[in-house]
Structure formats: C-alpha cells, structure tokens
C-alpha atoms as a PDB file:
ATOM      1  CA  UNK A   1     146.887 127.640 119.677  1.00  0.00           C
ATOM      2  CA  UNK A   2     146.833 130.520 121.424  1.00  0.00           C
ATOM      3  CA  UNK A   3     143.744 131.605 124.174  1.00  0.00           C
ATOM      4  CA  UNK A   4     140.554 132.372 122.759  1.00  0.00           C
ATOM      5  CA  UNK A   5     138.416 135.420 124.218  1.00  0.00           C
ATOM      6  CA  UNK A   6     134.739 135.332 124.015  1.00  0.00           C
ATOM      7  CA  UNK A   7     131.898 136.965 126.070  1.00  0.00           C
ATOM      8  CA  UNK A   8     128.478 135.681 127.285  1.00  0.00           C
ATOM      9  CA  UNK A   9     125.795 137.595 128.617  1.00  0.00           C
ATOM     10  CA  UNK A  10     122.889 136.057 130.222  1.00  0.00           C
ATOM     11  CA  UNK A  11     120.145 138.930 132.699  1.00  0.00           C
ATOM     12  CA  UNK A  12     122.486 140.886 134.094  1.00  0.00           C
ATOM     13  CA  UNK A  13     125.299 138.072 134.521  1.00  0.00           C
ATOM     14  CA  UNK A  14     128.538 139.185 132.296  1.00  0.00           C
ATOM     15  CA  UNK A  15     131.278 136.210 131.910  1.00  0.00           C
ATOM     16  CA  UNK A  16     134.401 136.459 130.087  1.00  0.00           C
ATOM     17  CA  UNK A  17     135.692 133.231 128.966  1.00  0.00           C
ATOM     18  CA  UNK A  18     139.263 132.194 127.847  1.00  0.00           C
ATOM     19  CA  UNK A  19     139.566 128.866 126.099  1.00  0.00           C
ATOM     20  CA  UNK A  20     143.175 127.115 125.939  1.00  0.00           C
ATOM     21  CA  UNK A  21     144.276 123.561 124.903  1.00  0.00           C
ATOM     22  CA  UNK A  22     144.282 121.491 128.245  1.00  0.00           C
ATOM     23  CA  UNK A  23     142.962 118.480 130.081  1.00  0.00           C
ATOM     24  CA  UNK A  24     139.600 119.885 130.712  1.00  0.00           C
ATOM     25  CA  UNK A  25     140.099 122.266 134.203  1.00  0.00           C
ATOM     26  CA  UNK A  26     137.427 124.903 133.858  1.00  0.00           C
ATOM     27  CA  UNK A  27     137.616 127.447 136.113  1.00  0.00           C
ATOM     28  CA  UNK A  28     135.308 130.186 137.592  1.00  0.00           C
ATOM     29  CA  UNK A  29     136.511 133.127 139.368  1.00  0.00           C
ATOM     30  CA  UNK A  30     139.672 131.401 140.611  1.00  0.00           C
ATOM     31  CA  UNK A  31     137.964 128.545 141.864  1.00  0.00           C
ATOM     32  CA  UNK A  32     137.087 125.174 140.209  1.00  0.00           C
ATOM     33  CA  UNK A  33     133.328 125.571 138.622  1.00  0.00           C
ATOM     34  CA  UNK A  34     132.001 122.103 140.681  1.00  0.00           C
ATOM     35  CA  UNK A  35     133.234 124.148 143.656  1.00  0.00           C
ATOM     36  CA  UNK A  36     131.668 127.261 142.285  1.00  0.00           C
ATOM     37  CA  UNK A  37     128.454 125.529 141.245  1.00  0.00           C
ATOM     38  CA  UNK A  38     127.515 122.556 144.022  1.00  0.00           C
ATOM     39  CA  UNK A  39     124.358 121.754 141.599  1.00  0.00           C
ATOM     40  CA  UNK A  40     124.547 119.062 139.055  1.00  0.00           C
ATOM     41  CA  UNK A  41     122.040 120.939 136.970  1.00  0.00           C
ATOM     42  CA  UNK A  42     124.478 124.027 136.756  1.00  0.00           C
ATOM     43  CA  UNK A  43     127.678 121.947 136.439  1.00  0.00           C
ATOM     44  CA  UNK A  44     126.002 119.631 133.091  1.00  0.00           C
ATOM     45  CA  UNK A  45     125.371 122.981 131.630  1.00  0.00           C
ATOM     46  CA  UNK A  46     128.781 124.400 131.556  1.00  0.00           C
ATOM     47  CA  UNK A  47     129.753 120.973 130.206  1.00  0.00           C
ATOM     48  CA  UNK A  48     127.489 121.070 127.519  1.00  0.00           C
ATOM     49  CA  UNK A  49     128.797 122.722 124.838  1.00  0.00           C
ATOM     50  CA  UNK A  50     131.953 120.133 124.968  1.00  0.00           C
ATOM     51  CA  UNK A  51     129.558 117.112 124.939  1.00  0.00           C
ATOM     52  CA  UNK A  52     127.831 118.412 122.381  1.00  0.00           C
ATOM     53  CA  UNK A  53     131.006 118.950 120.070  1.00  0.00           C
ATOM     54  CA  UNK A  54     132.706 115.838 121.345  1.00  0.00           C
ATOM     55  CA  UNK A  55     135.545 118.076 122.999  1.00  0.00           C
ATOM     56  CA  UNK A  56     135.092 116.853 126.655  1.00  0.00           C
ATOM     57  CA  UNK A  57     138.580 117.406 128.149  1.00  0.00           C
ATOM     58  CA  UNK A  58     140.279 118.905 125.662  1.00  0.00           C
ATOM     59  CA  UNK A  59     140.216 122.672 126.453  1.00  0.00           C
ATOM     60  CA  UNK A  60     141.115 124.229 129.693  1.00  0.00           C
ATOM     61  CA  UNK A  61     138.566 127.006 130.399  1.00  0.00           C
ATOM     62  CA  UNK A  62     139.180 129.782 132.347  1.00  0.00           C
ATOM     63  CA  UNK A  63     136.061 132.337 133.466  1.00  0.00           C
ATOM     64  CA  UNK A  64     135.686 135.674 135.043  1.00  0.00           C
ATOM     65  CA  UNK A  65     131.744 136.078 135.859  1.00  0.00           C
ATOM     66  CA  UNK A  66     130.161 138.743 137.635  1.00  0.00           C
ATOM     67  CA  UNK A  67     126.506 140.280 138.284  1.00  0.00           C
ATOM     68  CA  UNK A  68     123.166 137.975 138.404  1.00  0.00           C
ATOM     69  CA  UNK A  69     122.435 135.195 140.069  1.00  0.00           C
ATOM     70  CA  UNK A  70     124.257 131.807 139.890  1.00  0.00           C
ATOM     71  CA  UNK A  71     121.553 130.476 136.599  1.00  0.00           C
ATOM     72  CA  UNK A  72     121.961 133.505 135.030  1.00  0.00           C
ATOM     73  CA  UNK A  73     125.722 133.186 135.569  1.00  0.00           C
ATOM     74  CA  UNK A  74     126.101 129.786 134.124  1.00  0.00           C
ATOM     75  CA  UNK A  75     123.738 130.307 131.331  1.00  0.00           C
ATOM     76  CA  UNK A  76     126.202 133.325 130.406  1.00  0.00           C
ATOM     77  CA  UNK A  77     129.634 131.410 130.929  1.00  0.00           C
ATOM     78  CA  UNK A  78     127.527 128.142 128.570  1.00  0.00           C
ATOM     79  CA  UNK A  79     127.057 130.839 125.898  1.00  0.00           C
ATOM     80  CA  UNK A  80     130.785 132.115 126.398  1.00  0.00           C
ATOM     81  CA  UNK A  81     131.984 128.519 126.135  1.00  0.00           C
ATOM     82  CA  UNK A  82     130.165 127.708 122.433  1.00  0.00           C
ATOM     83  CA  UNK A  83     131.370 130.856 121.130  1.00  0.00           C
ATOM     84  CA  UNK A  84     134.801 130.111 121.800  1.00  0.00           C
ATOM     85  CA  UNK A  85     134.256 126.532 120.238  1.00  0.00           C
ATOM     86  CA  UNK A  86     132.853 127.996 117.288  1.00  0.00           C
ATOM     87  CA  UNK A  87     135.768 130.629 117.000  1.00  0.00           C
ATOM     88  CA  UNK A  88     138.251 127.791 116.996  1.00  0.00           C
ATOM     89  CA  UNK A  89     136.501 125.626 114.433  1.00  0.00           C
ATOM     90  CA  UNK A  90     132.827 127.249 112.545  1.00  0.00           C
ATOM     91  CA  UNK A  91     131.704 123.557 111.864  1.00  0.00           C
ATOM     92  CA  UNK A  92     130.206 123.810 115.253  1.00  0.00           C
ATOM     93  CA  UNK A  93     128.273 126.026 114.823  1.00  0.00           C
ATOM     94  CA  UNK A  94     125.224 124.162 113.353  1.00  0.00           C
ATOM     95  CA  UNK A  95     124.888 121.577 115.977  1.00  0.00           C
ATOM     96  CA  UNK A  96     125.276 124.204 118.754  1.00  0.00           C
ATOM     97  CA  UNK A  97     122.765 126.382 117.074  1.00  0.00           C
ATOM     98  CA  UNK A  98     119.981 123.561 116.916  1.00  0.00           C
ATOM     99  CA  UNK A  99     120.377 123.109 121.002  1.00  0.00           C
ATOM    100  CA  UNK A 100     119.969 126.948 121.167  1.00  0.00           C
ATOM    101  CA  UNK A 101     123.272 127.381 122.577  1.00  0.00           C
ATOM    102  CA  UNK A 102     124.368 130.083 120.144  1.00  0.00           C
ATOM    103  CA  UNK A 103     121.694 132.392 120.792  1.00  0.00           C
ATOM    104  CA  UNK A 104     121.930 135.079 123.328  1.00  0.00           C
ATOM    105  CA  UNK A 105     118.711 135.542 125.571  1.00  0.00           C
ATOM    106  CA  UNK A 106     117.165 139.043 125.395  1.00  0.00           C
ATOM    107  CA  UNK A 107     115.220 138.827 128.503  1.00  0.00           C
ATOM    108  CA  UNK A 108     115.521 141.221 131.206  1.00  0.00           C
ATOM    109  CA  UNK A 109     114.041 141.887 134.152  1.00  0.00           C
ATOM    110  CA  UNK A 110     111.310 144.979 133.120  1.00  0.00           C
ATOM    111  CA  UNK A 111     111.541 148.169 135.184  1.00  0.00           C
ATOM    112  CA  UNK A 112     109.516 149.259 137.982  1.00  0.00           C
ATOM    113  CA  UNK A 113     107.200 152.334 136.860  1.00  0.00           C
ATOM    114  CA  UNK A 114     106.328 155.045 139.146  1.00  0.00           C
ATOM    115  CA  UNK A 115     103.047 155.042 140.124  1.00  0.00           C
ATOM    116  CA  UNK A 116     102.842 151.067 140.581  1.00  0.00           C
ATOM    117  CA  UNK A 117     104.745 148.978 143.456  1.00  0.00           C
ATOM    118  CA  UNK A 118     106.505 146.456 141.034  1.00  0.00           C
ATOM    119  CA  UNK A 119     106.279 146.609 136.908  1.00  0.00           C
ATOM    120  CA  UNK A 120     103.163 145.857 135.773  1.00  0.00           C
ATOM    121  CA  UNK A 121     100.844 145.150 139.372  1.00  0.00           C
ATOM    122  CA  UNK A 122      98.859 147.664 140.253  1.00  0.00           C
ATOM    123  CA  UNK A 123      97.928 149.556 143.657  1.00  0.00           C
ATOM    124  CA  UNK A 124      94.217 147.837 144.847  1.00  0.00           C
ATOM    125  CA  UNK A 125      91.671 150.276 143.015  1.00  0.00           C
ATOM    126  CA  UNK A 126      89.169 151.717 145.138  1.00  0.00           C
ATOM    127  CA  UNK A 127      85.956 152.998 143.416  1.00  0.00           C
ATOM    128  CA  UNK A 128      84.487 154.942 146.930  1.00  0.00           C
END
C-alpha cells in the first residue's frame, strides 16, 4: 500500500492528510496530535473515524494543517482522515456517512458589510 492523499476543509482550516500502514502514530505539523491538541475532546475526534471503522492502530497518519482555529482544524484533519479510509476500502463509507463524517461543512464566517460594524448588527438608530 502505498500513501493515500486526501484533503479536509473545515472554516477556513485546510489539512492535508497522508494515510500509510503503521502502528497508529498520527501526526500534526511535525508534532504528535495529543501534543498538538492537549484537549480530550479534540484528540477523540481525530480518533474517530478509526473507531468507527474498527482500524484503531492500523494506519500511521501524517497531517499538514494550517489556517482557523484549533476546532476548525481538527474538524478538517477528522474529515481528511474518513476520506482516506474510504479511498482505501468504499465499504466505509456508509457507516461514516450516518455519523456525518463524510460531509464537508459549508459554513463560513459571513462578511462584514460596509455601512454596519460587524455582518448583520446594526449602528443604534436614532429617530431625532
């Protein structure tokens, strides 16, 4: 098996994940992703996709992430991850689908419009 490229996207967070038979090592940016990520919310949901598929420990995962902050960045290397299990074997897919895994998330932060201080709040109206 050779390595697997995928891409997640998640805000403005961009990861590019490559997926290798291994022991399990994923690493983010050159550094281990429990070192990357202190949080044990953030660190379940890289490990998610495997748990789901039953391939804990099996793949070596290797991540360059960039922009966002560190939810959007995990949420994008998660959606990396089950692409690249679903590129290696497509009877993934349906299981990963039904957690939502699959699905990239369309929503941005909307843009500030002249006129107003922030996107949609409005200066205090004064009628006098």
């Amino acid at each position: 098996m050779e390595v697997i490229n995928t891409l997640g996207r998640r805000k403005t967070s961009v990861a590019r994940v490559y997926l290798t038979k291994g022991k399990g090592n994923v690493t983010v940016n050159k550094r281990d992703y429990k070192e990357f990520f202190p949080v044990a919310v953030l660190q379940s949901k890289i490990v998610q996709p495997f748990a789901l598929t039953d391939t804990v420990d099996q793949y070596d995962v290797k991540v360059n992430v960039s922009g966002g902050g560190i939810n959007g960045q995990v949420e994008a290397i998660r959606l990396g991850i089950s692409r690249a299990l679903v590129e290696l074997n497509a009877e993934f897919k349906p299981m990963l689908k039904e957690e939502g895994l699959m699905t990239r998330d369309p929503r941005m932060v909307e843009r500030k419009k002249p006129g107003q201080p922030k996107a949609r709040k409005k200066f205090q109206f004064s009628k006098r």
